[in-house]
Each structure stands twice: as C-alpha cells, then as structure tokens.
N, C-alpha and C. Protein backbone atom coordinates (compact mmCIF):
# COMPACT_ATOMS: atom_id res chain seq x y z
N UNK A 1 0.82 -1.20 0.00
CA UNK A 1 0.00 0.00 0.00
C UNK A 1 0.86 1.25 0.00
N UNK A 2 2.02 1.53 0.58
CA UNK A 2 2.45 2.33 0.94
C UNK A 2 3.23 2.63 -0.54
N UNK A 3 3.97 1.65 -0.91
CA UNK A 3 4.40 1.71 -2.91
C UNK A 3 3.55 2.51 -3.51
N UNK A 4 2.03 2.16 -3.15
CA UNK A 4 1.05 2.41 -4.37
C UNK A 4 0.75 4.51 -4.11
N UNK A 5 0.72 4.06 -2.65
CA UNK A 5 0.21 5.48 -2.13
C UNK A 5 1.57 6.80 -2.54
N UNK A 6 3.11 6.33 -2.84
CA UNK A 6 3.98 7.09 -3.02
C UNK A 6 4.24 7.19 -4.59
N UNK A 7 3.62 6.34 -5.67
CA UNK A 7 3.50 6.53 -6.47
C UNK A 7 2.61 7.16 -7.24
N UNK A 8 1.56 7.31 -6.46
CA UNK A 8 0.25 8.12 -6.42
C UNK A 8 0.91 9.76 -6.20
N UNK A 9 1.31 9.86 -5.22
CA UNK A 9 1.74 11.20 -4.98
C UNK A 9 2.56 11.21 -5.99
N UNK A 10 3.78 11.09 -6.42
CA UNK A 10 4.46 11.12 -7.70
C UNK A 10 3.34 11.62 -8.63
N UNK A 11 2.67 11.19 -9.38
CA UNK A 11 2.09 10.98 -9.85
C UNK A 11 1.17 12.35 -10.17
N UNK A 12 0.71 12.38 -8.81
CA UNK A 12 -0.38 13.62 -8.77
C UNK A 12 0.56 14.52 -9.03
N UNK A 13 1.71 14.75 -9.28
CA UNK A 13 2.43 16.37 -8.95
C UNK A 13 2.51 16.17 -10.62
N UNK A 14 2.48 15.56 -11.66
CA UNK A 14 2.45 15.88 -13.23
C UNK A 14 1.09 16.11 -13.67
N UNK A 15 0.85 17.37 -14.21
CA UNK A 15 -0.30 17.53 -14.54
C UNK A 15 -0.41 16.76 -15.80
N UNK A 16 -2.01 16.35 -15.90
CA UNK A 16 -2.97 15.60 -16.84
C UNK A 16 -2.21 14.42 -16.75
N UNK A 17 -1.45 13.48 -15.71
CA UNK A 17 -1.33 12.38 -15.59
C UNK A 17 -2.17 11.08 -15.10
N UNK A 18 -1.95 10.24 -16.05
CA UNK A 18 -2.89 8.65 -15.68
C UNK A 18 -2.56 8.23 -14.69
N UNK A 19 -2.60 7.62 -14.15
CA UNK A 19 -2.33 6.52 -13.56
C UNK A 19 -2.84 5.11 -13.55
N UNK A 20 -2.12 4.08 -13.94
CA UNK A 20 -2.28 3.01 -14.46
C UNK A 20 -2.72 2.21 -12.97
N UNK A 21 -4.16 1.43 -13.59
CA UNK A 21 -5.23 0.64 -12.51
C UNK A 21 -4.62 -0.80 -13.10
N UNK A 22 -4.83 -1.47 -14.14
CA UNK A 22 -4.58 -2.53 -14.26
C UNK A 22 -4.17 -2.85 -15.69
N UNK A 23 -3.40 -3.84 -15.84
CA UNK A 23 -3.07 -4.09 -17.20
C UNK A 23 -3.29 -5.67 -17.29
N UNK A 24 -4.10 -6.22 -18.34
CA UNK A 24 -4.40 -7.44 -18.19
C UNK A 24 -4.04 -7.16 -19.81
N UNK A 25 -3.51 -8.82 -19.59
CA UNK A 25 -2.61 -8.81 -20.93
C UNK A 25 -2.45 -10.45 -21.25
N UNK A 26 -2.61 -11.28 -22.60
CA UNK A 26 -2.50 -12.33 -22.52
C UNK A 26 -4.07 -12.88 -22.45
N UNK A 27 -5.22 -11.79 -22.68
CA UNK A 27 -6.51 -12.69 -22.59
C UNK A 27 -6.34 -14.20 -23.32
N UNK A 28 -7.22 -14.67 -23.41
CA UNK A 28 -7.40 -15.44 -24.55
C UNK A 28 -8.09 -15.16 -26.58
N UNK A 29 -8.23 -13.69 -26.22
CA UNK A 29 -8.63 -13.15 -27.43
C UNK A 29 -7.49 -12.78 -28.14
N UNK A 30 -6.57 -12.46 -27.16
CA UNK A 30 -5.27 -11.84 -27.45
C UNK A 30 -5.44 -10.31 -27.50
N UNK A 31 -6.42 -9.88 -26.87
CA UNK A 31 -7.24 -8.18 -26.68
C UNK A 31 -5.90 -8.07 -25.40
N UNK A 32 -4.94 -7.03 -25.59
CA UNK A 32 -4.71 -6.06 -24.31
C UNK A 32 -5.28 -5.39 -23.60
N UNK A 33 -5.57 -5.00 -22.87
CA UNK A 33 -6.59 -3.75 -21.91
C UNK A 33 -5.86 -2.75 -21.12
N UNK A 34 -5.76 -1.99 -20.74
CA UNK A 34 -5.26 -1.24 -20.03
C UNK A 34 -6.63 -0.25 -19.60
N UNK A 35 -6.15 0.17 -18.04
CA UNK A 35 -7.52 1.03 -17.67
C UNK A 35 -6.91 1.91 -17.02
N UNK A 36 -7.21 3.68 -17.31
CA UNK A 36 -6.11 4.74 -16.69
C UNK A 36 -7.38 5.59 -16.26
N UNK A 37 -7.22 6.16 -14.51
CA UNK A 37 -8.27 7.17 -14.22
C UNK A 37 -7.23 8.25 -14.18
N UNK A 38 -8.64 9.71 -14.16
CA UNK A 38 -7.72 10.56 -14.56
C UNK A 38 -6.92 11.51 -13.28
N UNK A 39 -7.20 12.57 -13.40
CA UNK A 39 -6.00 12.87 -11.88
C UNK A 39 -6.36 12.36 -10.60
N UNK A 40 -5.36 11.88 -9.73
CA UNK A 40 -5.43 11.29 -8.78
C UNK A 40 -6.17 12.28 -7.96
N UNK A 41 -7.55 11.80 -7.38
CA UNK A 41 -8.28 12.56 -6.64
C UNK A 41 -9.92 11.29 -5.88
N UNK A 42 -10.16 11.68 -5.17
CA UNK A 42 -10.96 11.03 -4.11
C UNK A 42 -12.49 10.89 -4.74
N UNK A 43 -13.23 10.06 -5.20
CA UNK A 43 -14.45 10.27 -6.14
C UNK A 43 -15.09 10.22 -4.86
N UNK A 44 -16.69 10.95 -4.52
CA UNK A 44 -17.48 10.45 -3.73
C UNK A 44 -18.25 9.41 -4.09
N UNK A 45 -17.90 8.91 -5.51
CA UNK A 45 -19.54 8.24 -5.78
C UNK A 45 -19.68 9.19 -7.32
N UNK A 46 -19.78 8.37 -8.17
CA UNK A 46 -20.63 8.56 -9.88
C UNK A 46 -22.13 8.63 -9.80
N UNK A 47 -22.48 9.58 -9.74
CA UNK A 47 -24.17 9.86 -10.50
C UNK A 47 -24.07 8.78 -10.50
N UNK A 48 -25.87 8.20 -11.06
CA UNK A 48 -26.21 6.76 -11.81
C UNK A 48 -26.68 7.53 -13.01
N UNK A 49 -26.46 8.18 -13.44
CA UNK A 49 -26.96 8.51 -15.32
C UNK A 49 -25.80 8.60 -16.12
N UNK A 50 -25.99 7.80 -17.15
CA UNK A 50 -24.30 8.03 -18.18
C UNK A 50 -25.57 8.39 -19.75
N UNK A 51 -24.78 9.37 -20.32
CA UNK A 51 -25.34 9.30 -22.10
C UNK A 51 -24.20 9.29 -22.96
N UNK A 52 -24.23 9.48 -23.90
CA UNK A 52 -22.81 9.43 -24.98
C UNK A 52 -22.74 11.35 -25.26
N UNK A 53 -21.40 11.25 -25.76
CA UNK A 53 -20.96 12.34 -25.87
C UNK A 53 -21.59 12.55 -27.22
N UNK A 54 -21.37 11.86 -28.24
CA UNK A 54 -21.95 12.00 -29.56
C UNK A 54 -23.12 11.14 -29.54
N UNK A 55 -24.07 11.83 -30.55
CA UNK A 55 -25.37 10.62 -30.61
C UNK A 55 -25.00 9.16 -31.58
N UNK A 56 -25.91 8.41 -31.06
CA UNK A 56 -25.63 7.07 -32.24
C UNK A 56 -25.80 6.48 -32.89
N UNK A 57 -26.51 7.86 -33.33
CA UNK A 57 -26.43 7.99 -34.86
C UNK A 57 -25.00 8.66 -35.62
N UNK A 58 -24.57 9.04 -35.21
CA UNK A 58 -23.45 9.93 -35.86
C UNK A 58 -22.74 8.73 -36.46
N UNK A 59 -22.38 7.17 -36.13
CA UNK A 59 -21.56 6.85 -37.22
C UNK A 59 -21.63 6.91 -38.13
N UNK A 60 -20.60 6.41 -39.53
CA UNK A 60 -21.05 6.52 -40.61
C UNK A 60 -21.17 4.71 -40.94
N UNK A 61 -22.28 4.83 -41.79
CA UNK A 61 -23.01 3.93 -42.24
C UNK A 61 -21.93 2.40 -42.50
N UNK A 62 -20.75 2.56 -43.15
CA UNK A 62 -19.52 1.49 -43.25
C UNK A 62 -19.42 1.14 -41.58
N UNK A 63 -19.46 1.32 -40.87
CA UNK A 63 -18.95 1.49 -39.45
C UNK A 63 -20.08 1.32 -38.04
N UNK A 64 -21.53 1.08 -38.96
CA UNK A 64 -22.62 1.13 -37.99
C UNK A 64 -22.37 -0.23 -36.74
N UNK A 65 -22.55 -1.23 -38.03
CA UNK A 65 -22.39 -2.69 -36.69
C UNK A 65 -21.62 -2.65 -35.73
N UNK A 66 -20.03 -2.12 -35.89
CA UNK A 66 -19.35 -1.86 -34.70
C UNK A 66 -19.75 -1.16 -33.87
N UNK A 67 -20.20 0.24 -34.47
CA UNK A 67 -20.89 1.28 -33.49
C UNK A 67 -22.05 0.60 -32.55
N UNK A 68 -22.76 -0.45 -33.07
CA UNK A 68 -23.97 -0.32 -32.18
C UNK A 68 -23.53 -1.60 -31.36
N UNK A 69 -22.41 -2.51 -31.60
CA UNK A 69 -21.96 -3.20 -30.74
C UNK A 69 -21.27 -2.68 -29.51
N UNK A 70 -20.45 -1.49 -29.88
CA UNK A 70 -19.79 -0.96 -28.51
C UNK A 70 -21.03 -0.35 -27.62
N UNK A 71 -21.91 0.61 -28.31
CA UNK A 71 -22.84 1.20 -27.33
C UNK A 71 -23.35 0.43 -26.42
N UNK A 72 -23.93 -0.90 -27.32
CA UNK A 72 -24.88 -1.94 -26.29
C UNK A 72 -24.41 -2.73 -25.47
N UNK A 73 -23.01 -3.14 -26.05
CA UNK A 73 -21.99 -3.75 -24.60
C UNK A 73 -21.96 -2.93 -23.69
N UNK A 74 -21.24 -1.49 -23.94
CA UNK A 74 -21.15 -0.19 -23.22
C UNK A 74 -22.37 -0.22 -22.04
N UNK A 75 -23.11 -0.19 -22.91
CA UNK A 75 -24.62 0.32 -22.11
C UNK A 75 -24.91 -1.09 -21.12
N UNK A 76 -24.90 -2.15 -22.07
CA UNK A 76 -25.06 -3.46 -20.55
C UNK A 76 -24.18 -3.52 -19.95
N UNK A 77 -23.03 -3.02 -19.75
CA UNK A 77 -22.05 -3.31 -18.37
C UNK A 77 -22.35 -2.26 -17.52
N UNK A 78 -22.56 -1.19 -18.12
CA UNK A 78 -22.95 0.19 -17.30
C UNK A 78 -23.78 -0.04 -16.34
N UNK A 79 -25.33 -0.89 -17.09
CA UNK A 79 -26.36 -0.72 -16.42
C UNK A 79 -26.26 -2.04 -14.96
N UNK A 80 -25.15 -2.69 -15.78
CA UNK A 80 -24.96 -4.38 -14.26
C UNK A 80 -24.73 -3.48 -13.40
N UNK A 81 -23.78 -2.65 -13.64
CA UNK A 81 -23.43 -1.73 -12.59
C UNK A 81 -23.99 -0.74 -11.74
N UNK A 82 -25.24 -0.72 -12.05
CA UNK A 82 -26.32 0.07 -11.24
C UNK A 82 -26.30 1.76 -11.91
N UNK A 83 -26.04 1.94 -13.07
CA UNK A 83 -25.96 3.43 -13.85
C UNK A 83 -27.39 3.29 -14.59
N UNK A 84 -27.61 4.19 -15.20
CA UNK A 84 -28.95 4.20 -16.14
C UNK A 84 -28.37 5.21 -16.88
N UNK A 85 -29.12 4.50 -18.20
CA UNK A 85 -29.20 5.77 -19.56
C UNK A 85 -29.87 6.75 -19.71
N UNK A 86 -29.48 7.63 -19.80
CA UNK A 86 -29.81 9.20 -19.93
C UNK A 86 -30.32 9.58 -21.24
N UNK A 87 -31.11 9.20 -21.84
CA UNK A 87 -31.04 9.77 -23.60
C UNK A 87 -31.82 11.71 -23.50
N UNK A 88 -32.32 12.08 -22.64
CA UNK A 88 -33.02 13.63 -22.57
C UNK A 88 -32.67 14.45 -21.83
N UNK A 89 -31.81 14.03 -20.91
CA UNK A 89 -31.43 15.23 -19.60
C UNK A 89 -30.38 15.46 -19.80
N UNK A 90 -29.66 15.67 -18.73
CA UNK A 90 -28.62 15.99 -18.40
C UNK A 90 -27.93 14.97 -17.90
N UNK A 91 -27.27 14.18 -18.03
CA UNK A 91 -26.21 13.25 -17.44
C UNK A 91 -25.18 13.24 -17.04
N UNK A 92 -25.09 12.49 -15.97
CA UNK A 92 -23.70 12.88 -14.56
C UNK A 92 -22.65 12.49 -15.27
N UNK A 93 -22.86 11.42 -16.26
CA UNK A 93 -21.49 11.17 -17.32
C UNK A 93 -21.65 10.80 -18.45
N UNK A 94 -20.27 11.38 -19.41
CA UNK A 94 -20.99 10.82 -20.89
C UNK A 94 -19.74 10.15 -20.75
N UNK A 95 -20.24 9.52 -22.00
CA UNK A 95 -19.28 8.11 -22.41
C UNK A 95 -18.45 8.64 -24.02
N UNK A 96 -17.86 8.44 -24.26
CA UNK A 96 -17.30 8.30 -25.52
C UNK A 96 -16.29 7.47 -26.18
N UNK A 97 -15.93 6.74 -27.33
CA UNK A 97 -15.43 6.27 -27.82
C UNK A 97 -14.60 6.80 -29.28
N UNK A 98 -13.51 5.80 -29.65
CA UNK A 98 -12.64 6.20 -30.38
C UNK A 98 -12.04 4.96 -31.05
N UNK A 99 -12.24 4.28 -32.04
CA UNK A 99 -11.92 3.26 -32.79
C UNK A 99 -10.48 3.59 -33.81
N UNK A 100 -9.77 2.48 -33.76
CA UNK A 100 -8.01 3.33 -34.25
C UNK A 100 -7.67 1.90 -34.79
N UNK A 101 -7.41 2.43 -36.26
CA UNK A 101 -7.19 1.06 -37.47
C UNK A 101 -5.62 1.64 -38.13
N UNK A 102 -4.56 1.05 -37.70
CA UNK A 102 -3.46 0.63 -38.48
C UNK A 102 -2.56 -0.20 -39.14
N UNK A 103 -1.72 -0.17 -39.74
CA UNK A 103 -0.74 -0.97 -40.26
C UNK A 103 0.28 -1.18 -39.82
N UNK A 104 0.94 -2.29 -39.48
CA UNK A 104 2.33 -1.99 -38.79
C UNK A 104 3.09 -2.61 -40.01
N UNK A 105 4.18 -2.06 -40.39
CA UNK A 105 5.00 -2.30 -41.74
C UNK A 105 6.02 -2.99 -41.15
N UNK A 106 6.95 -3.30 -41.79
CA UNK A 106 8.74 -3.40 -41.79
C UNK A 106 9.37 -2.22 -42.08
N UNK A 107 10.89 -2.29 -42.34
CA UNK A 107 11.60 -1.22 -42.56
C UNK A 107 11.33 -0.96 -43.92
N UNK A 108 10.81 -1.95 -45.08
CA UNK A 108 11.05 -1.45 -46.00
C UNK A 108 9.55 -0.90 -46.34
N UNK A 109 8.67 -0.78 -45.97
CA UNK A 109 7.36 -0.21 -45.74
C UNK A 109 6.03 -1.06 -46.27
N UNK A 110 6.76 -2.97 -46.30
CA UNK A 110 5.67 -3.90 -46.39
C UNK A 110 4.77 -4.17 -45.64
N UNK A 111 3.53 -4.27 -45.69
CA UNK A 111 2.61 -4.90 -44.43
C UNK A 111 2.91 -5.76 -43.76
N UNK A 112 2.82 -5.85 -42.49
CA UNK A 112 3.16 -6.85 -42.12
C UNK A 112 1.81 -7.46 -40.96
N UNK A 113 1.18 -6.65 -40.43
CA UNK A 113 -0.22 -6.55 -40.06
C UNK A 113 -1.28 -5.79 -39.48
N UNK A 114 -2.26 -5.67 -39.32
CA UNK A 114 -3.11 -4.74 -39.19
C UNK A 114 -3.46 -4.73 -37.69
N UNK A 115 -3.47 -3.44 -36.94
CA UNK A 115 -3.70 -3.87 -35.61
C UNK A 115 -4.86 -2.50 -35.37
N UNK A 116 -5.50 -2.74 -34.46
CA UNK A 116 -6.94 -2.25 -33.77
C UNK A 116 -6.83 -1.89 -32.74
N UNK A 117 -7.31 -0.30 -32.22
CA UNK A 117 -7.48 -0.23 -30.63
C UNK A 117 -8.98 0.92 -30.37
N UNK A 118 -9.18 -0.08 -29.68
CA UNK A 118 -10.22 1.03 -29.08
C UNK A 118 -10.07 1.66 -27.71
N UNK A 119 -10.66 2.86 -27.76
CA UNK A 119 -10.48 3.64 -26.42
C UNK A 119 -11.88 4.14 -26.00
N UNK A 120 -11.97 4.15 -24.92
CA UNK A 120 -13.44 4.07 -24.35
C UNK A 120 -13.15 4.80 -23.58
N UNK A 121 -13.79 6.10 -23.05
CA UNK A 121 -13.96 7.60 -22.25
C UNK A 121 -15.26 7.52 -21.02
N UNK A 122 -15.20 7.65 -19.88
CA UNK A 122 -15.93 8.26 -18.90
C UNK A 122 -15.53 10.07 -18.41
N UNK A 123 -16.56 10.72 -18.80
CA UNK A 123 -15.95 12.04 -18.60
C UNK A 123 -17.08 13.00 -17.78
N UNK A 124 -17.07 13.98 -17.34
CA UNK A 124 -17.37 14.56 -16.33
C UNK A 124 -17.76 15.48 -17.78
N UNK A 125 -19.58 15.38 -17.45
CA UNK A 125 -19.96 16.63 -18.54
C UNK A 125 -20.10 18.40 -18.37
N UNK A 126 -19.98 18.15 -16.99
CA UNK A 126 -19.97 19.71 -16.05
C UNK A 126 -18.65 20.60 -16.70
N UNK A 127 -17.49 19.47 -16.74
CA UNK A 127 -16.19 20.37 -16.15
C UNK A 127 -15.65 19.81 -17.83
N UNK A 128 -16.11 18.57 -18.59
CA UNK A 128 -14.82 18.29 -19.42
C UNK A 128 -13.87 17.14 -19.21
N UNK A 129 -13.76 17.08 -18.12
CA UNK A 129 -12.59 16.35 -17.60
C UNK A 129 -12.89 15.09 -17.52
N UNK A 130 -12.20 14.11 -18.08
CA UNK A 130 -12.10 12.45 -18.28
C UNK A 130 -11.51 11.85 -16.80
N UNK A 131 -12.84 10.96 -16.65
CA UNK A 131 -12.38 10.51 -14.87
C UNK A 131 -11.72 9.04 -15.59
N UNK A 132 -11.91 8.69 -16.77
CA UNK A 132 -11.55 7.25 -16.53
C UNK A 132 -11.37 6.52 -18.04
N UNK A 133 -10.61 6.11 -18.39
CA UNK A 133 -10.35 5.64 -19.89
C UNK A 133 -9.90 4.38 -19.90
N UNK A 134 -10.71 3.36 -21.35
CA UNK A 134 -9.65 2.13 -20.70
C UNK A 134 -9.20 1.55 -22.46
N UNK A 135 -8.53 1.23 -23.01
CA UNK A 135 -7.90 1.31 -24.24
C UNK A 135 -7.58 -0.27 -24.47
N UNK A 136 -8.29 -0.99 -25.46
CA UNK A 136 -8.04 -2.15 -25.76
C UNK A 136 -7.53 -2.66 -27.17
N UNK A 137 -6.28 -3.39 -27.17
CA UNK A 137 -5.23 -3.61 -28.23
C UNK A 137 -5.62 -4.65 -29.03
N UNK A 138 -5.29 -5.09 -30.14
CA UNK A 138 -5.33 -6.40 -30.70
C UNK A 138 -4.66 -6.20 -32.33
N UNK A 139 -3.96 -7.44 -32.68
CA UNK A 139 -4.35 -7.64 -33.99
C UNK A 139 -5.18 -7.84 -34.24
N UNK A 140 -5.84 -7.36 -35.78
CA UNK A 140 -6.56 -7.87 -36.73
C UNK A 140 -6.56 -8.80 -37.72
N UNK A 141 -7.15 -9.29 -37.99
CA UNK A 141 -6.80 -10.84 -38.81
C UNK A 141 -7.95 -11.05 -39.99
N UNK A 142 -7.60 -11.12 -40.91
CA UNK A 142 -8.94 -11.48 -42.14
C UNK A 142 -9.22 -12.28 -42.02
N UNK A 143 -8.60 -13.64 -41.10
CA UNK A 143 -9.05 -14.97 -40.90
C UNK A 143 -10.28 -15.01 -40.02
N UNK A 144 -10.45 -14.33 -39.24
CA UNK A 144 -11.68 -13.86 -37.96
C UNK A 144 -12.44 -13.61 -38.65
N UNK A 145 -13.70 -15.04 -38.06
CA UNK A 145 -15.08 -14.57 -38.63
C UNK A 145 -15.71 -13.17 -38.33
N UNK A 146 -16.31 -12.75 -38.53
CA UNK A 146 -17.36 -11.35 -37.83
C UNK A 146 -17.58 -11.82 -36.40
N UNK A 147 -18.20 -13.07 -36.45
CA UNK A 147 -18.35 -13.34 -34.75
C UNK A 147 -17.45 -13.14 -34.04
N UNK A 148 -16.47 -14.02 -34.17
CA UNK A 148 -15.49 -14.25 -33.51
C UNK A 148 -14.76 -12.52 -33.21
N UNK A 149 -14.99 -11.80 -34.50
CA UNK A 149 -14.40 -10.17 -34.33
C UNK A 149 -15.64 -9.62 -33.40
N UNK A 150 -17.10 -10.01 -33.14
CA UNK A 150 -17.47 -8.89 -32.62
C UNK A 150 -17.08 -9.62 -30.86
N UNK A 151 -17.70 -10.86 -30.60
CA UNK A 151 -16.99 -11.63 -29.24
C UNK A 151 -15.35 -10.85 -28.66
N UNK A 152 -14.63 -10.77 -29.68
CA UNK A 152 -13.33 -9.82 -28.90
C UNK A 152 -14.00 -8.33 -28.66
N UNK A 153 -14.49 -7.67 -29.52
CA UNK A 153 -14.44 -6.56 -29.32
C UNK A 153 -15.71 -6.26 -27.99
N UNK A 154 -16.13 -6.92 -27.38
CA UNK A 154 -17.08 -7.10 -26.27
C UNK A 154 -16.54 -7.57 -25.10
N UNK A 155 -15.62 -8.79 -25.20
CA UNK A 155 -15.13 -9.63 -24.27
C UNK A 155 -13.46 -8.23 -23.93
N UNK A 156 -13.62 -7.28 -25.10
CA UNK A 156 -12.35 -6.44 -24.06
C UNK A 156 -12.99 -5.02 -23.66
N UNK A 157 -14.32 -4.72 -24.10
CA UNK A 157 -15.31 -3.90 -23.44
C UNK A 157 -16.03 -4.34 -21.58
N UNK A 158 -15.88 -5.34 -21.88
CA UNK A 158 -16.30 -5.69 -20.47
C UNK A 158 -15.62 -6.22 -19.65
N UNK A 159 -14.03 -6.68 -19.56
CA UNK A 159 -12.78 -6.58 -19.23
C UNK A 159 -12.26 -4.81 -18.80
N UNK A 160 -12.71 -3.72 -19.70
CA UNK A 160 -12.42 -2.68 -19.38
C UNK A 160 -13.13 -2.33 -18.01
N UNK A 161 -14.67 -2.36 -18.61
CA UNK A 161 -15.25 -1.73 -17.57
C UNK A 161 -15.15 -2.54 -16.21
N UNK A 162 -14.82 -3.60 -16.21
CA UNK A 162 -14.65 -4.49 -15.12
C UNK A 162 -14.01 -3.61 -14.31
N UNK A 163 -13.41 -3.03 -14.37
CA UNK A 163 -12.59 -2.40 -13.69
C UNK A 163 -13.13 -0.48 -13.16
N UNK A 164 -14.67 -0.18 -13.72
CA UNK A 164 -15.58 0.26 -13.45
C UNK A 164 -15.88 0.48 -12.15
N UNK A 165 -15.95 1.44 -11.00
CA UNK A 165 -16.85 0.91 -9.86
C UNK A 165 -18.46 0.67 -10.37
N UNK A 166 -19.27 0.87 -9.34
CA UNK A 166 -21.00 0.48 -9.38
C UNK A 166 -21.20 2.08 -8.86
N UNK A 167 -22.39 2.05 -9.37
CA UNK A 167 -23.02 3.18 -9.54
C UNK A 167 -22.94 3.88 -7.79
N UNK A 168 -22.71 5.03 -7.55
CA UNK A 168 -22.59 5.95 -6.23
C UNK A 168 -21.43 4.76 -5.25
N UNK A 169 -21.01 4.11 -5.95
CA UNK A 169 -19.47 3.42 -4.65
C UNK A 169 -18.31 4.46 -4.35
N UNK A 170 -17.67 4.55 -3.54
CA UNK A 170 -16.86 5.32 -3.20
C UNK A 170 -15.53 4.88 -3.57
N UNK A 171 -14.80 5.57 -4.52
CA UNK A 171 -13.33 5.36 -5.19
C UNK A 171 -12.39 6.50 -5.07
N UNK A 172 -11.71 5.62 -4.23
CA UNK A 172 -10.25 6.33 -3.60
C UNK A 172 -8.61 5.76 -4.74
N UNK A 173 -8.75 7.15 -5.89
CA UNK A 173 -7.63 6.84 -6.54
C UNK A 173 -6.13 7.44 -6.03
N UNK A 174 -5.82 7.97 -4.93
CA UNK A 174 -5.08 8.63 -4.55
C UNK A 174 -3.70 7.67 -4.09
C-alpha cells in the first residue's frame, strides 16, 4: 500500500497524468486492456446517469455494426453496474469512444499486419474532464469470422469496464 500510495503522490504532482489501474494482458482473445483514471483525486460516488458524448447515430453507415456493438456492450455493463441511460437530460457522465485502425509495416514499408485499438472515455460533462479511460489492443486478422471479431471486441469492453466501480461506490484513486 504504501508503494502504491507514493507513487500516487508522484504521480499527482504531473499535470494531466494517468495513472495506471490494471493491465491485463495475454486474454485469450489476445485483446490487451489497459484502464487509466484521470487525476489522482478522491471520487465520492458517480451519478447513476451516463449518455454518450456523440449521438448514435453519428456513425457513418460502413462502421454502424461496430458502433452499435460498442454502445450496447457499453450500455449493458454500465447498467450491471447500477448506472442508467440518460437519452433527454442531463447526465452525470458521458461516455465516448474512439476506434483506431493501423498498419504496422517493416523497414522497407511492407505490411506486415493490421492492428486495432479502441479507447473508451468516462468524462465529467460539467467540467470536461475524463475521470476514466480504458484502451483495448489487438491484432486484426482477415481470418476472424465477424463473430469471432465482434466476441473480442465485447469480451475487451467488459474486461475494461470491469474495472468500473458500481453506480454511487466510493473510489479512492489517490
């Protein structure tokens, strides 16, 4: 405890610094996860209302099935957790997401394979400020059925939020 608590202070003295909660690595999807809250500070407790930052509708049409797979994972881990969806008010948190498609080459600038990350946002709609992000890695493979691609991209959505408290719990990131 005392490691964690002096690295914490470290920590807090760099502004807009993460601090790293857990890194689970080696699933069986071969999904990385990583989950970073944002400045070290004392939560009383999360509202129970989350909405999205963008509506969802905004994807574009090539890109819908993924889109409505993250929301609805999104939205059922949220809600295990004792949060509710907000679609008309005002909500204690929005959610947002960020889907990231590259190539990783060689030196001589051949493909060599395609890798995927998503990043998933809890943010404070008052102030702006991101209490909590959790960013999941993988190759991509043309061999992966659709199933099998949407099962990872869920099984490291709910691996993220695992790491979520429950709706009004008290979280001491300090």
């Amino acid at each position: 405890m005392g490691n964690k608590r002096r690295l914490a202070r470290i920590l807090g003295q760099m502004p807009l610094c993460f601090l790293v909660l857990a890194t689970v690595a080696g699933c069986s999807s071969g999904v990385k996860v990583r989950v970073f809250w944002g400045p070290v500070v004392k939560y009383s407790g999360f509202g129970p209302t989350f909405g999205w930052l963008h509506r969802p509708d905004d994807a574009a049409a090539s890109e819908r099935a993924l889109h409505e797979l993250i929301v609805d994972t999104t939205e059922t881990e949220l809600i295990r957790k004792g949060y509710v969806a907000n679609t008309s008010g005002n909500p204690e948190l929005k959610i947002d997401y960020r889907v990231i498609r590259k190539d990783r080459t060689d030196a001589t600038g051949i493909a060599l394979r395609e890798e995927g990350t998503l990043v998933l946002d809890i943010i404070d709609p008052a102030s702006g400020q991101r209490y909590w992000r959790g960013i999941a890695e993988a190759t991509l493979s043309d061999d992966d059925s659709p199933e099998a691609r949407r099962k990872r991209v869920a099984e490291a959505i709910r691996t993220m939020l695992a790491e979520f408290p429950a709706a009004g719990r008290e979280t001491d990131n300090r």
